[in-house]
PDBML (XML) file of the C-alpha atoms, coordinates in Angstrom:
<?xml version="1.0" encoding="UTF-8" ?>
<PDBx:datablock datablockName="MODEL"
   xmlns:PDBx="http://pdbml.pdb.org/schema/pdbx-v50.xsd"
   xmlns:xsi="http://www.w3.org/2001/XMLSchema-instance"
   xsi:schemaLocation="http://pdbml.pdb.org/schema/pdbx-v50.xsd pdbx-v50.xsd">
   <PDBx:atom_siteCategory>
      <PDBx:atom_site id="1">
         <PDBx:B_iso_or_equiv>0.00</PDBx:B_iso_or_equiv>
         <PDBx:Cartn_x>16.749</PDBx:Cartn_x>
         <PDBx:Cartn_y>-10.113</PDBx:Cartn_y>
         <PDBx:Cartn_z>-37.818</PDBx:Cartn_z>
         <PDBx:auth_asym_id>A</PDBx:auth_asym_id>
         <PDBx:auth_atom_id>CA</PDBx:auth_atom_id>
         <PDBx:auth_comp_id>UNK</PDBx:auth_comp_id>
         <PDBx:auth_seq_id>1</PDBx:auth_seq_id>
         <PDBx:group_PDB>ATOM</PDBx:group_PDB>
         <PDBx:label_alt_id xsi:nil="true" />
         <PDBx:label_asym_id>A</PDBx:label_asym_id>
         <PDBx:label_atom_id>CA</PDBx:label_atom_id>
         <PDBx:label_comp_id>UNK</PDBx:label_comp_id>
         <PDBx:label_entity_id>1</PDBx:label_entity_id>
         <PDBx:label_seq_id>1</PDBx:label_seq_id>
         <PDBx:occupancy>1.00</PDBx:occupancy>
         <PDBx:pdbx_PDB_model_num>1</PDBx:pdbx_PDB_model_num>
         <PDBx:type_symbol>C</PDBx:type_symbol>
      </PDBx:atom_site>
      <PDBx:atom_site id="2">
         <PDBx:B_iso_or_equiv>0.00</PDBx:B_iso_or_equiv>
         <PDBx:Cartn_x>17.027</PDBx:Cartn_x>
         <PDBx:Cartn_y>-13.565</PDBx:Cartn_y>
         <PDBx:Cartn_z>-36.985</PDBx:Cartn_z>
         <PDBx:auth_asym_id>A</PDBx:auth_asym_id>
         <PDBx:auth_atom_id>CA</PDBx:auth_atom_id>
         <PDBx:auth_comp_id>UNK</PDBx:auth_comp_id>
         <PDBx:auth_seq_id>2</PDBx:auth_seq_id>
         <PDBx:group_PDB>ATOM</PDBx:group_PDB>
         <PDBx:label_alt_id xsi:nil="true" />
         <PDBx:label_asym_id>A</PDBx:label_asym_id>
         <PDBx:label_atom_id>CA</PDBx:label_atom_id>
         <PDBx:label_comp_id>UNK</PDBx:label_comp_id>
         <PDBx:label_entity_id>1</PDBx:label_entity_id>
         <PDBx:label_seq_id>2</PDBx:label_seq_id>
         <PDBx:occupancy>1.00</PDBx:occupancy>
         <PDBx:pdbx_PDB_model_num>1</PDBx:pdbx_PDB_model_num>
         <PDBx:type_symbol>C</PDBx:type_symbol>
      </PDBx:atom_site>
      <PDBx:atom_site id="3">
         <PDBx:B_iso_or_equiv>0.00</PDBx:B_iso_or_equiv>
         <PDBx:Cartn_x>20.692</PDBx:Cartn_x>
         <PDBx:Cartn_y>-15.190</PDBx:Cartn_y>
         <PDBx:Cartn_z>-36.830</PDBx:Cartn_z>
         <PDBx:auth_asym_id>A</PDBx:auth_asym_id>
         <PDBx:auth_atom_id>CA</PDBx:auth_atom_id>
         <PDBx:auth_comp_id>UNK</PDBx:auth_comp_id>
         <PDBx:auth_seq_id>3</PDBx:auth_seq_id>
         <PDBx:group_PDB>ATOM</PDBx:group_PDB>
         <PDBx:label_alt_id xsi:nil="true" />
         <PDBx:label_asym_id>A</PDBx:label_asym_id>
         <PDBx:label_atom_id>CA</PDBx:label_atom_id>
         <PDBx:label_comp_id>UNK</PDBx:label_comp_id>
         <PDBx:label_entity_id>1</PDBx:label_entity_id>
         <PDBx:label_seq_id>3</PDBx:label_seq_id>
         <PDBx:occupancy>1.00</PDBx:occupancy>
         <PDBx:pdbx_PDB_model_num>1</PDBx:pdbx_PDB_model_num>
         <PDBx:type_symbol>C</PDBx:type_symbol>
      </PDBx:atom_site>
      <PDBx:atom_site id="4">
         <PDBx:B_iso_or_equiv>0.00</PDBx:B_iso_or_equiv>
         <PDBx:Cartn_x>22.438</PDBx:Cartn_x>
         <PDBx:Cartn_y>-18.035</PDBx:Cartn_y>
         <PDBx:Cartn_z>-35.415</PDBx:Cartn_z>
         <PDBx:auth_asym_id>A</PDBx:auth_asym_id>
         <PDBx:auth_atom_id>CA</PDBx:auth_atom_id>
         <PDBx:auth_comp_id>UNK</PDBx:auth_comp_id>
         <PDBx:auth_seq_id>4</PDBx:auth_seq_id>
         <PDBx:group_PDB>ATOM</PDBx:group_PDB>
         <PDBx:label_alt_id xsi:nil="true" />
         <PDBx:label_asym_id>A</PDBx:label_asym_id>
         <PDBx:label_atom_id>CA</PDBx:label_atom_id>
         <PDBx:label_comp_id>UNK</PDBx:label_comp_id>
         <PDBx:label_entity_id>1</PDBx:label_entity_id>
         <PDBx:label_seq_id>4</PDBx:label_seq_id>
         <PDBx:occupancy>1.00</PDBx:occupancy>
         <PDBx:pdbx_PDB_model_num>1</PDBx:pdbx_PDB_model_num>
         <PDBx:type_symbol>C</PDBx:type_symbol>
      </PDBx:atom_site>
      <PDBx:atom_site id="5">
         <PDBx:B_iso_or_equiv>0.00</PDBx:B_iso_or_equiv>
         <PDBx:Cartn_x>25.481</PDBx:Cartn_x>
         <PDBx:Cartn_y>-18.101</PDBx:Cartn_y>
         <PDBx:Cartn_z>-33.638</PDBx:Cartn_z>
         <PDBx:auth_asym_id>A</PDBx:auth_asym_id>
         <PDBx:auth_atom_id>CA</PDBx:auth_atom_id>
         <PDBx:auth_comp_id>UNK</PDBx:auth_comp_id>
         <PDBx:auth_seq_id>5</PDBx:auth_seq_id>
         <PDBx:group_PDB>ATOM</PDBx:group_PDB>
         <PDBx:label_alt_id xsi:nil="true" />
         <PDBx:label_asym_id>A</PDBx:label_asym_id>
         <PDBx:label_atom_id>CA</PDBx:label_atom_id>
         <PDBx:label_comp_id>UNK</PDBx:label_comp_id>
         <PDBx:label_entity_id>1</PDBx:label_entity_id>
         <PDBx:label_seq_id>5</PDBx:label_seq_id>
         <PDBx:occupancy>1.00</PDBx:occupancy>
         <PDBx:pdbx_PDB_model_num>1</PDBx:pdbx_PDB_model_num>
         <PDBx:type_symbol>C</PDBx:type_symbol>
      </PDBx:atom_site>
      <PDBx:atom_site id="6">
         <PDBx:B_iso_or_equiv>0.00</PDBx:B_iso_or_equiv>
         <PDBx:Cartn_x>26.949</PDBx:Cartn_x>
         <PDBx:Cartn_y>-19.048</PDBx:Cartn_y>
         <PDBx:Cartn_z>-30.718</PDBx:Cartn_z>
         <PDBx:auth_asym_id>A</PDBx:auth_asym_id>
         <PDBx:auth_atom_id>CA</PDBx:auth_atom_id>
         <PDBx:auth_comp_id>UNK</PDBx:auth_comp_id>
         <PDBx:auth_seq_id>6</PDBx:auth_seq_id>
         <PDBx:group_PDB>ATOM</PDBx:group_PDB>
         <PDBx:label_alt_id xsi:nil="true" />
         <PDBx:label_asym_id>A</PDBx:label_asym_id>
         <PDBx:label_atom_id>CA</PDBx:label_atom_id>
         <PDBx:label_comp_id>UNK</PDBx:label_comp_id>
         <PDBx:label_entity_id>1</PDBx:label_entity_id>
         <PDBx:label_seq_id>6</PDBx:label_seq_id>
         <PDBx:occupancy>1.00</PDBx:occupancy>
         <PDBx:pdbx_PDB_model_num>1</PDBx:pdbx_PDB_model_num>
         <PDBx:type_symbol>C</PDBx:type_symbol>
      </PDBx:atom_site>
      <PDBx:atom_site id="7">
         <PDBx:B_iso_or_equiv>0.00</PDBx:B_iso_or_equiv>
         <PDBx:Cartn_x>29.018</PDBx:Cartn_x>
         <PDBx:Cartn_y>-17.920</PDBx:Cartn_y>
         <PDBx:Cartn_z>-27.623</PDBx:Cartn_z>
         <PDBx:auth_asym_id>A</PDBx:auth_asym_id>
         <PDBx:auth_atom_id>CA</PDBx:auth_atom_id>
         <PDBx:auth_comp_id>UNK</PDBx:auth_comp_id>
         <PDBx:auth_seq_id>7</PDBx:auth_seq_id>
         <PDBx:group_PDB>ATOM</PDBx:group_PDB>
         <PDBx:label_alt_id xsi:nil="true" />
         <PDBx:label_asym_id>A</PDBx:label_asym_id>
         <PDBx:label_atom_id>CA</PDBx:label_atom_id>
         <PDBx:label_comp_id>UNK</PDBx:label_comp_id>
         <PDBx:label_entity_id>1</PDBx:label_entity_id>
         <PDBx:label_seq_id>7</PDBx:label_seq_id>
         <PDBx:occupancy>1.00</PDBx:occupancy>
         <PDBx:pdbx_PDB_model_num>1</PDBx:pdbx_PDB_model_num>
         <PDBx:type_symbol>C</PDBx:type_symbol>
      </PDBx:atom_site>
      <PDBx:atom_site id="8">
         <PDBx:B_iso_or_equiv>0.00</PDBx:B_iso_or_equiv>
         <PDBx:Cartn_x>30.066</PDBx:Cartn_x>
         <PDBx:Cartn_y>-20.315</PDBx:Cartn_y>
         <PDBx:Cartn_z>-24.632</PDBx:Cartn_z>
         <PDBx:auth_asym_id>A</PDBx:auth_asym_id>
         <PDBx:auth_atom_id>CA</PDBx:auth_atom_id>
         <PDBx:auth_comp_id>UNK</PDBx:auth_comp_id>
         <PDBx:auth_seq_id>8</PDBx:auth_seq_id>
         <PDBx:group_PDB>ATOM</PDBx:group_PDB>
         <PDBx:label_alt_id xsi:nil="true" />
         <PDBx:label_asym_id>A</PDBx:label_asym_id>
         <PDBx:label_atom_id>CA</PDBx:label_atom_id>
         <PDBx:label_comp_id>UNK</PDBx:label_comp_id>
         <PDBx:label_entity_id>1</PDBx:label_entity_id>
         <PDBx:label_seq_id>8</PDBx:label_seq_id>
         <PDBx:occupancy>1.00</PDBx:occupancy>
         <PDBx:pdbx_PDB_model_num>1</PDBx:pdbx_PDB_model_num>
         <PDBx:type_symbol>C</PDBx:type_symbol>
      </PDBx:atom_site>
      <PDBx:atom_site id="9">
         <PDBx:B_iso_or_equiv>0.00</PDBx:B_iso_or_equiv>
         <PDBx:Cartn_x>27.564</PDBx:Cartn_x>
         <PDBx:Cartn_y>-22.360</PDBx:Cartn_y>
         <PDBx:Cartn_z>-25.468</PDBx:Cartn_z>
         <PDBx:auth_asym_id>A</PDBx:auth_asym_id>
         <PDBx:auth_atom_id>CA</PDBx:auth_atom_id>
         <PDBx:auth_comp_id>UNK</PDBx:auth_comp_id>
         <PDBx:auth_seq_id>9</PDBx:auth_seq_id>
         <PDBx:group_PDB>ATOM</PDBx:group_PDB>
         <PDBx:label_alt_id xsi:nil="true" />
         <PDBx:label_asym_id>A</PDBx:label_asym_id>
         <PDBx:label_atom_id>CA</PDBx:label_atom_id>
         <PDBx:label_comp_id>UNK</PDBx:label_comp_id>
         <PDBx:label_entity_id>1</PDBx:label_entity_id>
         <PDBx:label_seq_id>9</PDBx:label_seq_id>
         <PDBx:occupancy>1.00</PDBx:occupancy>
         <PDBx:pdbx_PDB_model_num>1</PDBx:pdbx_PDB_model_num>
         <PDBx:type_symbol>C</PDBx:type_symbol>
      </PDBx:atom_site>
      <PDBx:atom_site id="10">
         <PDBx:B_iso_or_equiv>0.00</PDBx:B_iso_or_equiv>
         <PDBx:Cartn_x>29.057</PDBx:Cartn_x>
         <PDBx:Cartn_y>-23.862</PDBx:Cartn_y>
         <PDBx:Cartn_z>-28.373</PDBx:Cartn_z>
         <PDBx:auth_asym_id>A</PDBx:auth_asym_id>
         <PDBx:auth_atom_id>CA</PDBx:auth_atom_id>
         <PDBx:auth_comp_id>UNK</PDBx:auth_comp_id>
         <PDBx:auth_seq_id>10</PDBx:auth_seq_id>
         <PDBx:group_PDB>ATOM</PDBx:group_PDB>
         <PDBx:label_alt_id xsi:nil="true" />
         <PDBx:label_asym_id>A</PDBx:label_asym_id>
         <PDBx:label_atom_id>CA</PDBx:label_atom_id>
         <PDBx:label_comp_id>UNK</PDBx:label_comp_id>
         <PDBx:label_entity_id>1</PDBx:label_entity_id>
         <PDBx:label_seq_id>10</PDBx:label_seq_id>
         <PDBx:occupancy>1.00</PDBx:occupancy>
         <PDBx:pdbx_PDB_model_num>1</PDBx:pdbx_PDB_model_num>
         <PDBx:type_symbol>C</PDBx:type_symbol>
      </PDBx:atom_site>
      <PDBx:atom_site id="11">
         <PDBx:B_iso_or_equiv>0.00</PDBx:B_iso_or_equiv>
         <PDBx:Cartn_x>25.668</PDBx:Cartn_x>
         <PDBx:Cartn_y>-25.480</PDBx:Cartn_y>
         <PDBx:Cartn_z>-29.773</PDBx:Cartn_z>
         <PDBx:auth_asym_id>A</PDBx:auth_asym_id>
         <PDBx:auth_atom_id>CA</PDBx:auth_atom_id>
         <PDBx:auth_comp_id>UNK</PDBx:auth_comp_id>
         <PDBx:auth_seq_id>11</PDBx:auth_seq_id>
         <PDBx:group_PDB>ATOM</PDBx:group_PDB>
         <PDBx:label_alt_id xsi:nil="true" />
         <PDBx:label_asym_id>A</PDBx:label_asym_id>
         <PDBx:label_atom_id>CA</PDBx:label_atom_id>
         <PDBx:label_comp_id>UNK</PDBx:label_comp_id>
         <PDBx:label_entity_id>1</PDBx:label_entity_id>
         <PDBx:label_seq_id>11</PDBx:label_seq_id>
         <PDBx:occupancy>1.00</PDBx:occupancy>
         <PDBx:pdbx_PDB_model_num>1</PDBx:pdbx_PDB_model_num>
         <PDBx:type_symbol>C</PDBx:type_symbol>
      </PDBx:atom_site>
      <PDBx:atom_site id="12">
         <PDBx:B_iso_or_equiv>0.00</PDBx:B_iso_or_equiv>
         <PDBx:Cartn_x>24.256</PDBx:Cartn_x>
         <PDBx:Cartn_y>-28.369</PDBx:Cartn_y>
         <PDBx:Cartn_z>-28.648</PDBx:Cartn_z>
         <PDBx:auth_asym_id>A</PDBx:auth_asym_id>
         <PDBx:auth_atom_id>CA</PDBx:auth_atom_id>
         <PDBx:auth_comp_id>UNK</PDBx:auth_comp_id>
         <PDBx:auth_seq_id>12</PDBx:auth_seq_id>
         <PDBx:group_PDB>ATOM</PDBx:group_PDB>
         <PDBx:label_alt_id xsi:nil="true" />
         <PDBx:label_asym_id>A</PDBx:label_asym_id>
         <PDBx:label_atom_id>CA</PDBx:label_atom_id>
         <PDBx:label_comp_id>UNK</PDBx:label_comp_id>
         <PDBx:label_entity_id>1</PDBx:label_entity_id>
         <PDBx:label_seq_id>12</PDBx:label_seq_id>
         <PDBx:occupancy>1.00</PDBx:occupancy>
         <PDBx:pdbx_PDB_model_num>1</PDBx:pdbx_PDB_model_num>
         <PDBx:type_symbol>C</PDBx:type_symbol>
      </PDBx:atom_site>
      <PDBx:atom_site id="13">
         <PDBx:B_iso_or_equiv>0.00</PDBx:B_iso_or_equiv>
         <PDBx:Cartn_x>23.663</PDBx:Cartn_x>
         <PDBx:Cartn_y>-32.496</PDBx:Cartn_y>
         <PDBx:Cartn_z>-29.743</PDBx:Cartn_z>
         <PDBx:auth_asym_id>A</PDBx:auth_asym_id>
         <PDBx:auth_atom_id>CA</PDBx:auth_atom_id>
         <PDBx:auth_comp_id>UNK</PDBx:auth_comp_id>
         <PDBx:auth_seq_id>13</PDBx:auth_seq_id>
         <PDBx:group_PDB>ATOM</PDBx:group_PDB>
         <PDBx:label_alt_id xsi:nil="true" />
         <PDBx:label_asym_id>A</PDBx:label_asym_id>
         <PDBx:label_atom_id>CA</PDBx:label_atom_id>
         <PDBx:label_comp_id>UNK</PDBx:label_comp_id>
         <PDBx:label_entity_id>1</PDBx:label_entity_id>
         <PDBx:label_seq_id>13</PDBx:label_seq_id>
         <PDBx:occupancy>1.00</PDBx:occupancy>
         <PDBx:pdbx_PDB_model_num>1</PDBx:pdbx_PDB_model_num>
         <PDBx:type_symbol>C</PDBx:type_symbol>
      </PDBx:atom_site>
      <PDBx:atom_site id="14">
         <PDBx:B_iso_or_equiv>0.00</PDBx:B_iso_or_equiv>
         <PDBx:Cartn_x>20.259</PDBx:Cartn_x>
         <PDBx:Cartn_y>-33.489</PDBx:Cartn_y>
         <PDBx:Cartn_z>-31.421</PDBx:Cartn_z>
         <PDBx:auth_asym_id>A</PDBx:auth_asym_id>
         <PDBx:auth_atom_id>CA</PDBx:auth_atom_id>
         <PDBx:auth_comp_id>UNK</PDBx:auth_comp_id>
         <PDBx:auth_seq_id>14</PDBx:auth_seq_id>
         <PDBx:group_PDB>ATOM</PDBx:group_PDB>
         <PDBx:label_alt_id xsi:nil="true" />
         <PDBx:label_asym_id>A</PDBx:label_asym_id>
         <PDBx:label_atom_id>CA</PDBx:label_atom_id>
         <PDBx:label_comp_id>UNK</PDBx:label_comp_id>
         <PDBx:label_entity_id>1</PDBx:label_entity_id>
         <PDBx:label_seq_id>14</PDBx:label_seq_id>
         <PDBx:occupancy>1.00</PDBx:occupancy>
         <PDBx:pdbx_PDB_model_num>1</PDBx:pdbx_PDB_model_num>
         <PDBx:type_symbol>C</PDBx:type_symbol>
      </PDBx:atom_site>
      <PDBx:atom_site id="15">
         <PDBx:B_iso_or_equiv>0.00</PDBx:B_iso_or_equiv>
         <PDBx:Cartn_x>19.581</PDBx:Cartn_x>
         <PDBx:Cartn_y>-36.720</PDBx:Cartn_y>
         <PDBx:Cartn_z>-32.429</PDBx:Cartn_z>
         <PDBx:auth_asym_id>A</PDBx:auth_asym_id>
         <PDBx:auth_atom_id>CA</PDBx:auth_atom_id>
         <PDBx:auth_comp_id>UNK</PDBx:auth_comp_id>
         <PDBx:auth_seq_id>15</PDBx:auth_seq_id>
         <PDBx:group_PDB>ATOM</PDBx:group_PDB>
         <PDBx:label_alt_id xsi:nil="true" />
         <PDBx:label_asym_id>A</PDBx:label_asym_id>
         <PDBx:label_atom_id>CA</PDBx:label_atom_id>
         <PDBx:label_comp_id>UNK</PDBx:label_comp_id>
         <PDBx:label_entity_id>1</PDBx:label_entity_id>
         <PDBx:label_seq_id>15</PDBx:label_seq_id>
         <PDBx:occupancy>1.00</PDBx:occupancy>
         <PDBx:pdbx_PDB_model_num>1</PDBx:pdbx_PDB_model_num>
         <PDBx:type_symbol>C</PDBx:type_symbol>
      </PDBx:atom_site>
      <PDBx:atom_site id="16">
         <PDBx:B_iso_or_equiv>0.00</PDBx:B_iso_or_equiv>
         <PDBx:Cartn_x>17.542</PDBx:Cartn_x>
         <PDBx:Cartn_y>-37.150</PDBx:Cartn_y>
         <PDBx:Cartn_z>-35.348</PDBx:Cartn_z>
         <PDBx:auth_asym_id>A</PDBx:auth_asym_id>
         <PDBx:auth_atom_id>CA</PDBx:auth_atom_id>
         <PDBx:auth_comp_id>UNK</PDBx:auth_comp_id>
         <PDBx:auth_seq_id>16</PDBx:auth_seq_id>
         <PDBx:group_PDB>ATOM</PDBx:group_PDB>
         <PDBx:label_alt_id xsi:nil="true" />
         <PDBx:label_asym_id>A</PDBx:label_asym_id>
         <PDBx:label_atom_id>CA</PDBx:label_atom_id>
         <PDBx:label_comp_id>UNK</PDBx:label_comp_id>
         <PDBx:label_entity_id>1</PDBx:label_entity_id>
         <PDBx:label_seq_id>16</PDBx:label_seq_id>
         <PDBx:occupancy>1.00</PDBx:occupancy>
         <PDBx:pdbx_PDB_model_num>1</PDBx:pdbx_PDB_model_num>
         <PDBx:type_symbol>C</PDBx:type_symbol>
      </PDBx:atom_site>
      <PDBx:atom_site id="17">
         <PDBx:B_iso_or_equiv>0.00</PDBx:B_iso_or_equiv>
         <PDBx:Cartn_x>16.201</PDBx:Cartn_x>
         <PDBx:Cartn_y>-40.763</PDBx:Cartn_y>
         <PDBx:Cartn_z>-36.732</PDBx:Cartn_z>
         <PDBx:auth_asym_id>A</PDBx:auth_asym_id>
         <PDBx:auth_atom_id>CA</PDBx:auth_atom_id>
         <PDBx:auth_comp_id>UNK</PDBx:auth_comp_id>
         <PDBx:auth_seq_id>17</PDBx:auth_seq_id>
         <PDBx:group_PDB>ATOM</PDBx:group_PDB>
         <PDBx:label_alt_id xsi:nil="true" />
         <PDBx:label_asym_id>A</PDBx:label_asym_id>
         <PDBx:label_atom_id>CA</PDBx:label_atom_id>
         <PDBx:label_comp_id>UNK</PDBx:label_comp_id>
         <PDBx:label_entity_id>1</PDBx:label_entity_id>
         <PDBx:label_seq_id>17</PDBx:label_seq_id>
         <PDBx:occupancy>1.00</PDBx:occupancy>
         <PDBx:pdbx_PDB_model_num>1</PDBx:pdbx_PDB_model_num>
         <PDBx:type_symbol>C</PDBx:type_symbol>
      </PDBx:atom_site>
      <PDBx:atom_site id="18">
         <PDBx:B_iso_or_equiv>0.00</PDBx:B_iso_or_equiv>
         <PDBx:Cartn_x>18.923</PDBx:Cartn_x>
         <PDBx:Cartn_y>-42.317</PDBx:Cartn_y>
         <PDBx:Cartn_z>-34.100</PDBx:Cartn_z>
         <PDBx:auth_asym_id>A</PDBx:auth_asym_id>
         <PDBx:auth_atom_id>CA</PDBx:auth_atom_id>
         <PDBx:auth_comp_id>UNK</PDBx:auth_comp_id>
         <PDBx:auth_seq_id>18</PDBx:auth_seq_id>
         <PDBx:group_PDB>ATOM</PDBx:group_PDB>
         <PDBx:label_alt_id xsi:nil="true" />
         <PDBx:label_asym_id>A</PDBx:label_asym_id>
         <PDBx:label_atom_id>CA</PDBx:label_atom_id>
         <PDBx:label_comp_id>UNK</PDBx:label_comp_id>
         <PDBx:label_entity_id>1</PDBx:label_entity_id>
         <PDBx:label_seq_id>18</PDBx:label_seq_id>
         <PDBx:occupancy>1.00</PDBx:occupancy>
         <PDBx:pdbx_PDB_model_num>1</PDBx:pdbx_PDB_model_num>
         <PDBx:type_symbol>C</PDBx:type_symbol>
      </PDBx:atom_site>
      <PDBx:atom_site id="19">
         <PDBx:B_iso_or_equiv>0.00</PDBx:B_iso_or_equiv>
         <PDBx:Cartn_x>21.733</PDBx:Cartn_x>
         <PDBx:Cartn_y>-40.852</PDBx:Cartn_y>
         <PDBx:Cartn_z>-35.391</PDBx:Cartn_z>
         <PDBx:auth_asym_id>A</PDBx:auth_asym_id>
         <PDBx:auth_atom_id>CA</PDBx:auth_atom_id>
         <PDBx:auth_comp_id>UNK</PDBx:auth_comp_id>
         <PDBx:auth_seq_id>19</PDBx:auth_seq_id>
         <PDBx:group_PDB>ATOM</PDBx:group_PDB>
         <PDBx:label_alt_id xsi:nil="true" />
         <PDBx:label_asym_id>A</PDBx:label_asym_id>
         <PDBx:label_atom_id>CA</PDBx:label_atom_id>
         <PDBx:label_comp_id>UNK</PDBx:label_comp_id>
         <PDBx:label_entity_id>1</PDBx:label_entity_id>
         <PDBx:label_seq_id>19</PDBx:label_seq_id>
         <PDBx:occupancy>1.00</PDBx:occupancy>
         <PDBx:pdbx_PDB_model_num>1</PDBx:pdbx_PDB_model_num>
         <PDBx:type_symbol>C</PDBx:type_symbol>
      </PDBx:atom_site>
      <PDBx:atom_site id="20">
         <PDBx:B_iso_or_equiv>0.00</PDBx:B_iso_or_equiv>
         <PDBx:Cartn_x>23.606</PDBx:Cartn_x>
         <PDBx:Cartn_y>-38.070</PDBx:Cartn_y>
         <PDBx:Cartn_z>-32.882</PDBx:Cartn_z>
         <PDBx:auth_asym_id>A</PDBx:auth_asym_id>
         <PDBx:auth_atom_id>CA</PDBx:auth_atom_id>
         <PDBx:auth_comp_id>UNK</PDBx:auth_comp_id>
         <PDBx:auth_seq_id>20</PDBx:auth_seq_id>
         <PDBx:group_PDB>ATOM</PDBx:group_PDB>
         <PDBx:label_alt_id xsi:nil="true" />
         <PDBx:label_asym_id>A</PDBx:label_asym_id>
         <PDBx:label_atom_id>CA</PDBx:label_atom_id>
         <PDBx:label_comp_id>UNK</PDBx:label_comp_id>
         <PDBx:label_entity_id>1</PDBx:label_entity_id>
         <PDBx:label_seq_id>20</PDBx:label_seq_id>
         <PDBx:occupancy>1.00</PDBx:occupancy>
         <PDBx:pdbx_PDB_model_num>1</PDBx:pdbx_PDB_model_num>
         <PDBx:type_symbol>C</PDBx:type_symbol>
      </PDBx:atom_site>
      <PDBx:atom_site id="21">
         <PDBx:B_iso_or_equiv>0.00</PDBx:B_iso_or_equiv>
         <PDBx:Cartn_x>24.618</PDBx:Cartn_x>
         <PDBx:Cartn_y>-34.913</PDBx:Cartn_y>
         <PDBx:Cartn_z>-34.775</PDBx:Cartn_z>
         <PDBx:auth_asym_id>A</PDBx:auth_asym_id>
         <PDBx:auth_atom_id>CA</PDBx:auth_atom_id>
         <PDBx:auth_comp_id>UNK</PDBx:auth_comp_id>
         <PDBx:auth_seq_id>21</PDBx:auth_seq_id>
         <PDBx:group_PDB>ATOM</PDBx:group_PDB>
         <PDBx:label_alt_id xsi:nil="true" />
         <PDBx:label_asym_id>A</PDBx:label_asym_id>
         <PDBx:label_atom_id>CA</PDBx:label_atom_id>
         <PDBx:label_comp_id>UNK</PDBx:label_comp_id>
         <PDBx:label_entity_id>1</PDBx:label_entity_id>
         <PDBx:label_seq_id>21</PDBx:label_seq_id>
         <PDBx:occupancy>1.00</PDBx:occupancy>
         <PDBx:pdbx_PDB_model_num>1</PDBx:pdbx_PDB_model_num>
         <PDBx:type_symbol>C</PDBx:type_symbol>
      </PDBx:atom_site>
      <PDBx:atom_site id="22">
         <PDBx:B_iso_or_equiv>0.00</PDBx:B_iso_or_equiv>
         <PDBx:Cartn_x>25.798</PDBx:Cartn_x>
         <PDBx:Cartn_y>-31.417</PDBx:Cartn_y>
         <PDBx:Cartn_z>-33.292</PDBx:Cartn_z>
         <PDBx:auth_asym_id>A</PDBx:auth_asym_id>
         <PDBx:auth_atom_id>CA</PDBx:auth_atom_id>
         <PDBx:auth_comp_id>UNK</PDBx:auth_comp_id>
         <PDBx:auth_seq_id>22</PDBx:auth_seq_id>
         <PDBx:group_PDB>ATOM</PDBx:group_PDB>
         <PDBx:label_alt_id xsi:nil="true" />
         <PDBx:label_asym_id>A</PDBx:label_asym_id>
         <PDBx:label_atom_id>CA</PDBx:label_atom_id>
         <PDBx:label_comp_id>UNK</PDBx:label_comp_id>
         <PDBx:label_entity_id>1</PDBx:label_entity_id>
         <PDBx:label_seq_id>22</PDBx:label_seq_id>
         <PDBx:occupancy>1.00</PDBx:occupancy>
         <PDBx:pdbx_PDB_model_num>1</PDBx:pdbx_PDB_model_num>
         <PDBx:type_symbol>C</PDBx:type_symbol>
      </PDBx:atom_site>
      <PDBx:atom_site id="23">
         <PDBx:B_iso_or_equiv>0.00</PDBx:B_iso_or_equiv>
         <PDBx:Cartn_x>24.104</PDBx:Cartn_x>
         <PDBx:Cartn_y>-28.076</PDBx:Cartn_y>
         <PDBx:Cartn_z>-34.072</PDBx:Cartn_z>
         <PDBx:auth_asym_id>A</PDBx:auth_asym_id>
         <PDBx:auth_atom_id>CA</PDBx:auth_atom_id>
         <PDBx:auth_comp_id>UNK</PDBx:auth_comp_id>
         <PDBx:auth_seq_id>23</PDBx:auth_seq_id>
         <PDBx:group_PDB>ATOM</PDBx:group_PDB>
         <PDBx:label_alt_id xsi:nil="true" />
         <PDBx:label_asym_id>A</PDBx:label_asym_id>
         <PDBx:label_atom_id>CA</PDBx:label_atom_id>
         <PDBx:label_comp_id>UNK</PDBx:label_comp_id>
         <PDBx:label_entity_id>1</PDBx:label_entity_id>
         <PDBx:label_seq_id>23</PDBx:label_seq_id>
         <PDBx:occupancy>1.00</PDBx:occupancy>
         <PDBx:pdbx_PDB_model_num>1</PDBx:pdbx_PDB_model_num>
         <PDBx:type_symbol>C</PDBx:type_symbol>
      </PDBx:atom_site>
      <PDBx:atom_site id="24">
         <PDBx:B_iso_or_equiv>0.00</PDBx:B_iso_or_equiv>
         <PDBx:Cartn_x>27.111</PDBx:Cartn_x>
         <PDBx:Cartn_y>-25.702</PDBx:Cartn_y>
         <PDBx:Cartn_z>-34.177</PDBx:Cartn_z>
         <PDBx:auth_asym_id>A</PDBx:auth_asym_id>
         <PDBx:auth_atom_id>CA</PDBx:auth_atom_id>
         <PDBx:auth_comp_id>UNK</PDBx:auth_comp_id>
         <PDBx:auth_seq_id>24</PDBx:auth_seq_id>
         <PDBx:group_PDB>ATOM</PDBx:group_PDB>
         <PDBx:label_alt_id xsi:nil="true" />
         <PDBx:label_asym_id>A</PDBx:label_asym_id>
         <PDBx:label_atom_id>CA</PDBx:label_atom_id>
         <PDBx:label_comp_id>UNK</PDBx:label_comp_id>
         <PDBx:label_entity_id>1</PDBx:label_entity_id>
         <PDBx:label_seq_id>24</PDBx:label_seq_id>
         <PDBx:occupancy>1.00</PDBx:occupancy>
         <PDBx:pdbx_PDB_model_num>1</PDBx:pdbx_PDB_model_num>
         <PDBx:type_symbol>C</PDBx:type_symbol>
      </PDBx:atom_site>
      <PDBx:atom_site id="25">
         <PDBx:B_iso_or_equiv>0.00</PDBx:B_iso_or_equiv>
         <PDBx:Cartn_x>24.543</PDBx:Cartn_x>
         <PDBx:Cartn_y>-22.239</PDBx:Cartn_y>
         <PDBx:Cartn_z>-34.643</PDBx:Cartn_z>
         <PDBx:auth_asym_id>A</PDBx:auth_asym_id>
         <PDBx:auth_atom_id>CA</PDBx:auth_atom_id>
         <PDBx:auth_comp_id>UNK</PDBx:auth_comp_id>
         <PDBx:auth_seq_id>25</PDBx:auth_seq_id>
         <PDBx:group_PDB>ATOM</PDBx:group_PDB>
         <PDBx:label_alt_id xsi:nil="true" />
         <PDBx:label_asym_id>A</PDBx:label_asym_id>
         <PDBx:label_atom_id>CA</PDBx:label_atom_id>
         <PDBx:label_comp_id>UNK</PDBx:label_comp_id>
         <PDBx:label_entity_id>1</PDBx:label_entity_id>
         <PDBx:label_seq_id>25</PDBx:label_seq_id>
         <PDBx:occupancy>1.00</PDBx:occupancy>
         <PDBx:pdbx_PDB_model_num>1</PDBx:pdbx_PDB_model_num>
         <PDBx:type_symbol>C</PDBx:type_symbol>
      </PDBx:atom_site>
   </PDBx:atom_siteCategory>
</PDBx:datablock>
């Protein structure tokens, strides 16, 4: 299956068209 999640990691930044935004899965 695919899923999203996260553990430690905590999701990452992206930046998309300049503006910073954080992927939480």
């Amino acid at each position: 299956s695919e899923v999203k999640g996260f553990g430690r990691q905590k999701g990452h930044t992206e930046l998309y068209r300049g503006a910073e935004y954080v992927v939480d899965f």
